[in-house]
Structures are given as C-alpha cells and as structure tokens.
C-alpha atoms as a PDB file:
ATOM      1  CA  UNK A   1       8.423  12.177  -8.362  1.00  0.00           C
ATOM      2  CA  UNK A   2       6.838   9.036 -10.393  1.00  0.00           C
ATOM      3  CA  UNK A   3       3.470   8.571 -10.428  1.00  0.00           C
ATOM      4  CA  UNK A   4       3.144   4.592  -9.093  1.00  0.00           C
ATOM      5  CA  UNK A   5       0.273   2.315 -10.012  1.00  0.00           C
ATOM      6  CA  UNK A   6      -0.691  -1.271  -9.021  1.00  0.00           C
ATOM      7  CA  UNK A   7       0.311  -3.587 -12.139  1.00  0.00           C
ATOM      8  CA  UNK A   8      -2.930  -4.991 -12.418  1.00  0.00           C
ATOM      9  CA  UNK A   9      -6.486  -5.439  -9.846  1.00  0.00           C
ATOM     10  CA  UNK A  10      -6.247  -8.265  -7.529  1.00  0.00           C
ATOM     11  CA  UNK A  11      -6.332  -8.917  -3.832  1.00  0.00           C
ATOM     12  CA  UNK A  12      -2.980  -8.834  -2.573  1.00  0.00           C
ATOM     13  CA  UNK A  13      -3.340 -12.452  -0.544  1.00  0.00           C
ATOM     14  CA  UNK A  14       0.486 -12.523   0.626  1.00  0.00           C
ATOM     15  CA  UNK A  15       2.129  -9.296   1.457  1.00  0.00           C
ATOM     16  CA  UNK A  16       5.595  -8.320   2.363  1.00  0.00           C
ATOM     17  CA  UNK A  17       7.452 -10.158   5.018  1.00  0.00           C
ATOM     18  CA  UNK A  18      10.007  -7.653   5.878  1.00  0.00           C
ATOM     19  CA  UNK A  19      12.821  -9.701   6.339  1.00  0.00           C
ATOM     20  CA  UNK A  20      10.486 -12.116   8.820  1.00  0.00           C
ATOM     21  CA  UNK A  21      10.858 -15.550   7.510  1.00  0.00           C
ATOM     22  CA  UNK A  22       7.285 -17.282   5.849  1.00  0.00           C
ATOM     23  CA  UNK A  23       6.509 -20.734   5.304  1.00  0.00           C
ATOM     24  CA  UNK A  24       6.730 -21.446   1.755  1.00  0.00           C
ATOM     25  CA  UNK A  25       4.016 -24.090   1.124  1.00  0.00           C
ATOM     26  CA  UNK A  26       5.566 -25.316  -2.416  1.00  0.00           C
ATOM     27  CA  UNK A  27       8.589 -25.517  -0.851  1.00  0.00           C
ATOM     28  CA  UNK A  28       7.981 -26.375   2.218  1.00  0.00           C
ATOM     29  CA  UNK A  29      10.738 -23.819   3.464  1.00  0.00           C
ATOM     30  CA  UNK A  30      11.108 -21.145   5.456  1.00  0.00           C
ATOM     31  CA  UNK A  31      11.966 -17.697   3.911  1.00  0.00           C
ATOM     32  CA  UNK A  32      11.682 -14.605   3.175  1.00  0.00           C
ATOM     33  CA  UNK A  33       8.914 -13.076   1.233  1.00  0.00           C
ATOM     34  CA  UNK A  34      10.360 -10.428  -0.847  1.00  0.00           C
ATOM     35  CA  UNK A  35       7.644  -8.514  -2.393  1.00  0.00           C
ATOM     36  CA  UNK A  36       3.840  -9.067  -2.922  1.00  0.00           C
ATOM     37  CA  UNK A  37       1.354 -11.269  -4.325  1.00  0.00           C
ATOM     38  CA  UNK A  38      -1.472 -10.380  -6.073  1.00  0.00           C
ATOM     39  CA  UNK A  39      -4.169 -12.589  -6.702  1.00  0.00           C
ATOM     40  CA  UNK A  40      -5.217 -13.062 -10.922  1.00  0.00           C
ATOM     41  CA  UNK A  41      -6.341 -15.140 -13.630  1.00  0.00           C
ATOM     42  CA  UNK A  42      -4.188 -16.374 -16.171  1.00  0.00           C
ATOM     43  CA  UNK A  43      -3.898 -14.520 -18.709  1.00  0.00           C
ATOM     44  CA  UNK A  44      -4.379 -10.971 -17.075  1.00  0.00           C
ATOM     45  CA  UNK A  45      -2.602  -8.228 -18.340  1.00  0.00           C
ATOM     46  CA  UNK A  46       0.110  -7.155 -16.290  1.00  0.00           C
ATOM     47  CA  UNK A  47       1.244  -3.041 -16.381  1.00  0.00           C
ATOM     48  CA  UNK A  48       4.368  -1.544 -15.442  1.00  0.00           C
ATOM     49  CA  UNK A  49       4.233   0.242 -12.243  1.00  0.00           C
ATOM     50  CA  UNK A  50       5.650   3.336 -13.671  1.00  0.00           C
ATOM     51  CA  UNK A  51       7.893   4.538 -16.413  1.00  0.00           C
ATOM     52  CA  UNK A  52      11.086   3.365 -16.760  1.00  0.00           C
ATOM     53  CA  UNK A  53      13.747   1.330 -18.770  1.00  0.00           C
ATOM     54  CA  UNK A  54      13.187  -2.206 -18.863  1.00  0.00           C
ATOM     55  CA  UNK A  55      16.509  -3.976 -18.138  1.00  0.00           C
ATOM     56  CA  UNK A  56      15.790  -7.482 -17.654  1.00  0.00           C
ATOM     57  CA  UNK A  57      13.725 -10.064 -19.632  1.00  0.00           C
ATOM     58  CA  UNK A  58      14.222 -13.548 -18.578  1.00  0.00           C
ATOM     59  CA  UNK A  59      13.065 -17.380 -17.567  1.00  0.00           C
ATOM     60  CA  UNK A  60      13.844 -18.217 -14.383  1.00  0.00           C
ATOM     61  CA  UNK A  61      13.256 -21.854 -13.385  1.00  0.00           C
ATOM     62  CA  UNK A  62      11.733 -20.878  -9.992  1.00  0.00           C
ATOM     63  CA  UNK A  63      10.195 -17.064 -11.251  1.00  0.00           C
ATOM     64  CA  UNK A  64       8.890 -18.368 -14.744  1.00  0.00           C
ATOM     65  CA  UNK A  65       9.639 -15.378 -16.614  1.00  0.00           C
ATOM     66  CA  UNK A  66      10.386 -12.142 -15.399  1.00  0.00           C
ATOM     67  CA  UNK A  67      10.840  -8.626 -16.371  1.00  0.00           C
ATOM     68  CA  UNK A  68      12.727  -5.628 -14.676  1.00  0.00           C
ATOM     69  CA  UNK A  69      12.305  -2.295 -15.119  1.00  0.00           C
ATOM     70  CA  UNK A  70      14.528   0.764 -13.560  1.00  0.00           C
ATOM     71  CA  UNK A  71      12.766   3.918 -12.618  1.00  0.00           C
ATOM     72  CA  UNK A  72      14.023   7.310 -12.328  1.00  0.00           C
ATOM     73  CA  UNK A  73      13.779   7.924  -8.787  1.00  0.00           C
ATOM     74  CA  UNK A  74      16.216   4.673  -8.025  1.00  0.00           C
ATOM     75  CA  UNK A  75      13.489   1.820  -7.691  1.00  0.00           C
ATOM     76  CA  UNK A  76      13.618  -1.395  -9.857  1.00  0.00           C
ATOM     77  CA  UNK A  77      10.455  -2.891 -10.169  1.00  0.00           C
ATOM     78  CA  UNK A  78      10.743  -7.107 -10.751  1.00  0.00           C
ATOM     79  CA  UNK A  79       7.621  -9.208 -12.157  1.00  0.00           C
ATOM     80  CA  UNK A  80       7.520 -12.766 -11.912  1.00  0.00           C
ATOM     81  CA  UNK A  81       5.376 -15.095 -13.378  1.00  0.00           C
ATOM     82  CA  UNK A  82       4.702 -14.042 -16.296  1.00  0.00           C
ATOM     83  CA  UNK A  83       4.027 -15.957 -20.168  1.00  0.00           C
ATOM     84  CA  UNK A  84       6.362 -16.509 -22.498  1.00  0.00           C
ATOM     85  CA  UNK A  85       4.348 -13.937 -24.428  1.00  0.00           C
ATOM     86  CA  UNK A  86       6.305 -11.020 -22.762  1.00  0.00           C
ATOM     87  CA  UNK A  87       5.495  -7.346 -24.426  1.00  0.00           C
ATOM     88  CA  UNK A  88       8.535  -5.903 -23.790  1.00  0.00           C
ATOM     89  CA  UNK A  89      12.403  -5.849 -24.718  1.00  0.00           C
ATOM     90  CA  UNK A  90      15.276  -5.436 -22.777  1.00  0.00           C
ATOM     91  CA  UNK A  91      16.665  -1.219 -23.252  1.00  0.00           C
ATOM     92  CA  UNK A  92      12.998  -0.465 -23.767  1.00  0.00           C
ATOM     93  CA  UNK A  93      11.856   2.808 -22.026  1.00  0.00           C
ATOM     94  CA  UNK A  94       7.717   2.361 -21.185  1.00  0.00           C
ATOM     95  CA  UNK A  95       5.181   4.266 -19.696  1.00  0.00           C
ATOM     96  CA  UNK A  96       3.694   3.874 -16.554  1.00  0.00           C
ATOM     97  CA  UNK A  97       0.274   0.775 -17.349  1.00  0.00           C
ATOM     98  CA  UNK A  98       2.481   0.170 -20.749  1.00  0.00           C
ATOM     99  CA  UNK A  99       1.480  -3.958 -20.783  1.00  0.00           C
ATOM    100  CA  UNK A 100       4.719  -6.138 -20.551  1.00  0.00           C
ATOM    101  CA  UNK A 101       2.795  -9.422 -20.316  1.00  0.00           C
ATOM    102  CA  UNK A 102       0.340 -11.528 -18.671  1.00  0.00           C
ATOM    103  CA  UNK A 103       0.235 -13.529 -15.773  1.00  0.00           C
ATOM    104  CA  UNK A 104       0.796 -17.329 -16.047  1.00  0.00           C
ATOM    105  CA  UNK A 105       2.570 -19.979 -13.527  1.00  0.00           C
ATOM    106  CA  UNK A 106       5.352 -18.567 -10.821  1.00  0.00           C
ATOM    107  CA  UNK A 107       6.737 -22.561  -9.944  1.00  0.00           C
ATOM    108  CA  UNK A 108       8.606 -21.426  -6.372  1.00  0.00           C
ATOM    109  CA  UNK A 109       4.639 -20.357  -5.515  1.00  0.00           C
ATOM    110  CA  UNK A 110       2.678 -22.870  -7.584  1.00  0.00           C
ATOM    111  CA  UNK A 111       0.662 -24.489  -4.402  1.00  0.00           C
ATOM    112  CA  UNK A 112      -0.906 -21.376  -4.684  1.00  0.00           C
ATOM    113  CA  UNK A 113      -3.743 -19.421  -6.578  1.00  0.00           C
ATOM    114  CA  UNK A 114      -2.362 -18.060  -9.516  1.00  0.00           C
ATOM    115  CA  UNK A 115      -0.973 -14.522  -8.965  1.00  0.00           C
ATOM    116  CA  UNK A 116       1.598 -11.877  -9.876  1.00  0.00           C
ATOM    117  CA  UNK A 117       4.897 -11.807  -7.488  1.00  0.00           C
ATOM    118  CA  UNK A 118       5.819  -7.741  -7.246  1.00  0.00           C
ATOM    119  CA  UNK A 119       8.891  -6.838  -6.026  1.00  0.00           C
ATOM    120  CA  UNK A 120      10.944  -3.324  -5.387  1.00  0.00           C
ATOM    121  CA  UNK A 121      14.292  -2.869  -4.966  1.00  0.00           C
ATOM    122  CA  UNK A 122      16.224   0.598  -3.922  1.00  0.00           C
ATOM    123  CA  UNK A 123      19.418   0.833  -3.853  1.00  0.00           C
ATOM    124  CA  UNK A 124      19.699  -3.444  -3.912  1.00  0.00           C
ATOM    125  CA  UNK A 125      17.533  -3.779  -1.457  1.00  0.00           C
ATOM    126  CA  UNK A 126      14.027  -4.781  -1.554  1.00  0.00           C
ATOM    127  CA  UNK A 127      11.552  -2.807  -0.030  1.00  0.00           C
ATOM    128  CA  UNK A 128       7.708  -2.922   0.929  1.00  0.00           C
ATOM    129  CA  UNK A 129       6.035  -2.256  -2.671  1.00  0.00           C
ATOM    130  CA  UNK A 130       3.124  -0.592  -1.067  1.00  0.00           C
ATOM    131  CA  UNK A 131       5.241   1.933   0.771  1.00  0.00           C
ATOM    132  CA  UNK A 132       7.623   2.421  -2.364  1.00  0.00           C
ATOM    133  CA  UNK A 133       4.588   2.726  -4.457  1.00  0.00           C
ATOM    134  CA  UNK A 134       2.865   5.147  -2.037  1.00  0.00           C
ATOM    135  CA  UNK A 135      -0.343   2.568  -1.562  1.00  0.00           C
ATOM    136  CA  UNK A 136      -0.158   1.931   1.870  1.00  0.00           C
END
C-alpha cells in the first residue's frame, strides 16, 4: 500500500462536500466541492501525494494549471492552481514529496485566500482525499 502525504502544510479551510452542493462565492453557484482546499502562500511548493506517473499537465481556464498523477493502488491525484512554472512532465514517474510546482491563482476559487485545490479520484470517481489519503 502507498505511503500518502499532504502536498504541502496549510489549514484545510474548505473540505470535501461529498456530493452536497456548496455555494461557490466566485461564482456565485451552487456545486459540488470535489476535493479540498488548503490554505498557502503563493509561491509554496507543492509535493506529490505519493508516487506515481504523472499523466496530465495542463492550463485550465477555471483550474489555472493542473497536474495529474496515477498511483499504483488506482487513485489519481489532481492539483489545481498551480504556476506556469510546473516541475514535472507528462509520462514522468515521481516520488512521493517529489515538487511538481507551486501554488499560484485557481480563477473558479479566486474570491478566496490563495490555496491548493486537491482532488482524488478512484475508479472516476472522486473521493474524500483525507479518507483516500488515510488522514482522517
């Protein structure tokens, strides 16, 4: 079994909404909250979770840019809002705290504090990080 650790330290100010809809205050929708956020400065380094093979690096309009990495044990961890300064390439394997970037601006969240969004996904679905993770 993978050995999970938080990406980087923060408070985690919005957590899972497990499939509950959340007001969106940039939006100013309702939705759901897929995954968590954790509260950071810019420019924080950002880990991966656990090893893995990263198989998405991209700019998203509403994500800024994001990475995804596949772990062995059927998760897919997804960062959003990261820099443009991203530290990792697509078909890259890395090592659990490997850095794949810092934090920076996440525009579907920008009203508020600057954080990291953290998602997990098994099996297409996304799950509670904490549980998948083993932190809660």
């Amino acid at each position: 079994m993978p050995v999970y650790v938080l990406p980087l330290d923060g408070e985690i100010f919005a957590p899972f909404s497990e499939g509950e809809l959340v007001k969106n205050t940039t939006l100013n929708e309702w939705r759901t909250h897929n995954g968590i956020d954790i509260r950071a400065e810019k420019g924080a380094a950002v880990m991966a979770v656990s090893g893995g093979l990263v198989t998405e690096v991209k700019s998203d309009p509403l994500w800024g840019f994001v990475v995804e990495i596949a772990h062995p044990d059927g998760n897919t961890s997804i960062y959003s809002g990261l820099s443009n300064d991203i530290r990792v390439s697509k078909g890259e394997t890395v090592s659990a705290r490997t850095v794949i970037g810092v934090v920076d601006a996440l525009p579907i969240e920008m009203a508020l504090p600057v954080h990291l969004h953290l998602e997990i996904k098994r099996d297409g679905r996304y799950v509670d990080p904490l549980v998948a993770m083993d932190k809660k």
